[in-house]
C-alpha atoms as a PDB file:
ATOM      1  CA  UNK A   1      61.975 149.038 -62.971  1.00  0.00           C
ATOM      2  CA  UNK A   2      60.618 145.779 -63.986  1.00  0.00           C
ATOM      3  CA  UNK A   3      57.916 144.536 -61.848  1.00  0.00           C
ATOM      4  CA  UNK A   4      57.474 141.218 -62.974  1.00  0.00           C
ATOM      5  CA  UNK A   5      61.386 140.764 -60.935  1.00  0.00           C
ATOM      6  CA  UNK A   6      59.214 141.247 -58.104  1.00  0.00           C
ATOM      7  CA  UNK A   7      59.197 138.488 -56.006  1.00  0.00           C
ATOM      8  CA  UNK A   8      55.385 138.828 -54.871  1.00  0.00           C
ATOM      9  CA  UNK A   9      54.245 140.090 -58.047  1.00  0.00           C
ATOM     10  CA  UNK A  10      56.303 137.361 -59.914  1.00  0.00           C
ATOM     11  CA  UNK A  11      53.494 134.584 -59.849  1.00  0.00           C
ATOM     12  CA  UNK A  12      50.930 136.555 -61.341  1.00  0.00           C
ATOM     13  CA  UNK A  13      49.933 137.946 -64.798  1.00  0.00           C
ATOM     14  CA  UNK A  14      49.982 141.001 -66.048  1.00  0.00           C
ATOM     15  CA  UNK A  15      46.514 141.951 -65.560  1.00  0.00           C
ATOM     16  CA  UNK A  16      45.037 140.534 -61.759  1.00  0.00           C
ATOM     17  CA  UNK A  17      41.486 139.479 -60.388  1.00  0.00           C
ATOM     18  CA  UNK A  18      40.104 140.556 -57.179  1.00  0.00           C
ATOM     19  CA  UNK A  19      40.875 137.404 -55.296  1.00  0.00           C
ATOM     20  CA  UNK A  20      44.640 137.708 -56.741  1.00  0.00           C
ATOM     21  CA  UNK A  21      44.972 140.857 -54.872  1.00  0.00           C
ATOM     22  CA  UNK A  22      43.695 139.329 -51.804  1.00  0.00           C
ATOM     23  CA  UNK A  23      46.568 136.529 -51.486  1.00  0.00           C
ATOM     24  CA  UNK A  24      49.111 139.433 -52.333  1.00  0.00           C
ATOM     25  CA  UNK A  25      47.877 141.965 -49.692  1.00  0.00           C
ATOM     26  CA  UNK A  26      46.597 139.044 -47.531  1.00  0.00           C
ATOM     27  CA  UNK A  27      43.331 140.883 -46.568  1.00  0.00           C
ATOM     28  CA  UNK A  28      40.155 140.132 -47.132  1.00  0.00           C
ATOM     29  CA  UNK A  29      37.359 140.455 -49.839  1.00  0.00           C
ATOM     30  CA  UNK A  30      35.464 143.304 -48.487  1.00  0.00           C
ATOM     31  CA  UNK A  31      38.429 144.985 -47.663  1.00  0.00           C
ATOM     32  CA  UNK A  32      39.789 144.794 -51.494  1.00  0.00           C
ATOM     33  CA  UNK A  33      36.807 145.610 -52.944  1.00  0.00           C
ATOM     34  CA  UNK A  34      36.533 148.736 -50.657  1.00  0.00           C
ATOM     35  CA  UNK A  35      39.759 149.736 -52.245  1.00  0.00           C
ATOM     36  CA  UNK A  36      39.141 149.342 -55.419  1.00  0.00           C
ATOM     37  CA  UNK A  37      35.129 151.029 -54.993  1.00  0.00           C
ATOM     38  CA  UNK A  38      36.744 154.203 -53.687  1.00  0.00           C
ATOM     39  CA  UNK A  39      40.171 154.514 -55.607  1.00  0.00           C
ATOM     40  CA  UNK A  40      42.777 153.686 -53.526  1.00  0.00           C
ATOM     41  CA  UNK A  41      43.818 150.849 -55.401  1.00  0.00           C
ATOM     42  CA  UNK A  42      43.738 152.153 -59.170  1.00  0.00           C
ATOM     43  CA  UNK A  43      41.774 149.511 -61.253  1.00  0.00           C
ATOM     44  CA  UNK A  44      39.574 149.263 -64.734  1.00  0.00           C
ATOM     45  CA  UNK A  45      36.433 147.763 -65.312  1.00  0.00           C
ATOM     46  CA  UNK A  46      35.098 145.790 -67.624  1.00  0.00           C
ATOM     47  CA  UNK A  47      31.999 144.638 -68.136  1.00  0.00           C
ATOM     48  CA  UNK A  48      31.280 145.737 -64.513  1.00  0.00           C
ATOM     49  CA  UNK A  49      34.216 143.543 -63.519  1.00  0.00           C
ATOM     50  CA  UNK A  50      37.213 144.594 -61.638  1.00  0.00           C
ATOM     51  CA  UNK A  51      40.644 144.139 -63.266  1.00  0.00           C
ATOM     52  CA  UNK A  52      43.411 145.252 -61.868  1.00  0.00           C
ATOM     53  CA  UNK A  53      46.937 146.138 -63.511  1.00  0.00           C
ATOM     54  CA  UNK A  54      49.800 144.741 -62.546  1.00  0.00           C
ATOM     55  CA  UNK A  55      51.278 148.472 -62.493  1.00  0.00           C
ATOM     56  CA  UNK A  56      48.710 149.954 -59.984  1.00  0.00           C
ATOM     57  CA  UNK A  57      48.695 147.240 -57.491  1.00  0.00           C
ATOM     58  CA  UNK A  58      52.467 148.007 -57.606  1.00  0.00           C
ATOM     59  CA  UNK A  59      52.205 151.415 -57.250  1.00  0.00           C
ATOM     60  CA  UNK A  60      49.684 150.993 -54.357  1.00  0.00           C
ATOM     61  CA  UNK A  61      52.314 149.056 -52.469  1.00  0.00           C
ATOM     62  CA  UNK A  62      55.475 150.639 -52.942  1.00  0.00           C
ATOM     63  CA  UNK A  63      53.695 154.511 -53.202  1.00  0.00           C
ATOM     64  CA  UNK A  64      56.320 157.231 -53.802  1.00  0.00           C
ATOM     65  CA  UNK A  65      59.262 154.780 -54.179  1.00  0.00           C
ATOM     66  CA  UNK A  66      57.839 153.277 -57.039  1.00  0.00           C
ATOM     67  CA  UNK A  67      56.885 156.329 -58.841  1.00  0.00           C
ATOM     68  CA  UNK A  68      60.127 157.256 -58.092  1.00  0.00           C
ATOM     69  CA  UNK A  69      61.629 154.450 -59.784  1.00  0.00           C
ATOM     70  CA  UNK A  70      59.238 154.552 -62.875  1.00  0.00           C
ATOM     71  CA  UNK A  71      60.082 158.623 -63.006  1.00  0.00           C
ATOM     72  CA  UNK A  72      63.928 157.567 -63.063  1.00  0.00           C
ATOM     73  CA  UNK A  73      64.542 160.017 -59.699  1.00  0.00           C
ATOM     74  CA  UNK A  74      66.913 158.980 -56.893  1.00  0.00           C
END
């Protein structure tokens, strides 16, 4: 599967900041930062800085269908 064909993901890099996860998921910043504090949005930091891959915000939305897809199940 080939997220960047993803019509919401489409617009974005690889790699996405905070406030790029907030116009995706329209919520707000507490709420993503919440998410990403306690796991359930997968993300790396650096330098004390969240990134986020393009992959886990993906796999956060899409859950078991997308691992589906990326484990080549029907």
């Amino acid at each position: 599967m080939d997220i960047n064909n993803n019509t919401i993901l489409s617009n974005y890099g690889d790699v996405l900041l905070p406030i790029e996860v907030q116009e995706i998921l329209h919520i707000g910043r507490n709420a993503v930062y919440k998410c990403l504090a306690d796991g359930t949005i997968k993300s790396i930091r650096i330098s004390g800085k969240y990134r986020i891959p393009k992959l886990y915000l993906a796999e956060f939305m899409y859950g078991d269908d997308f691992n589906s897809l990326i484990n080549g199940e029907q």
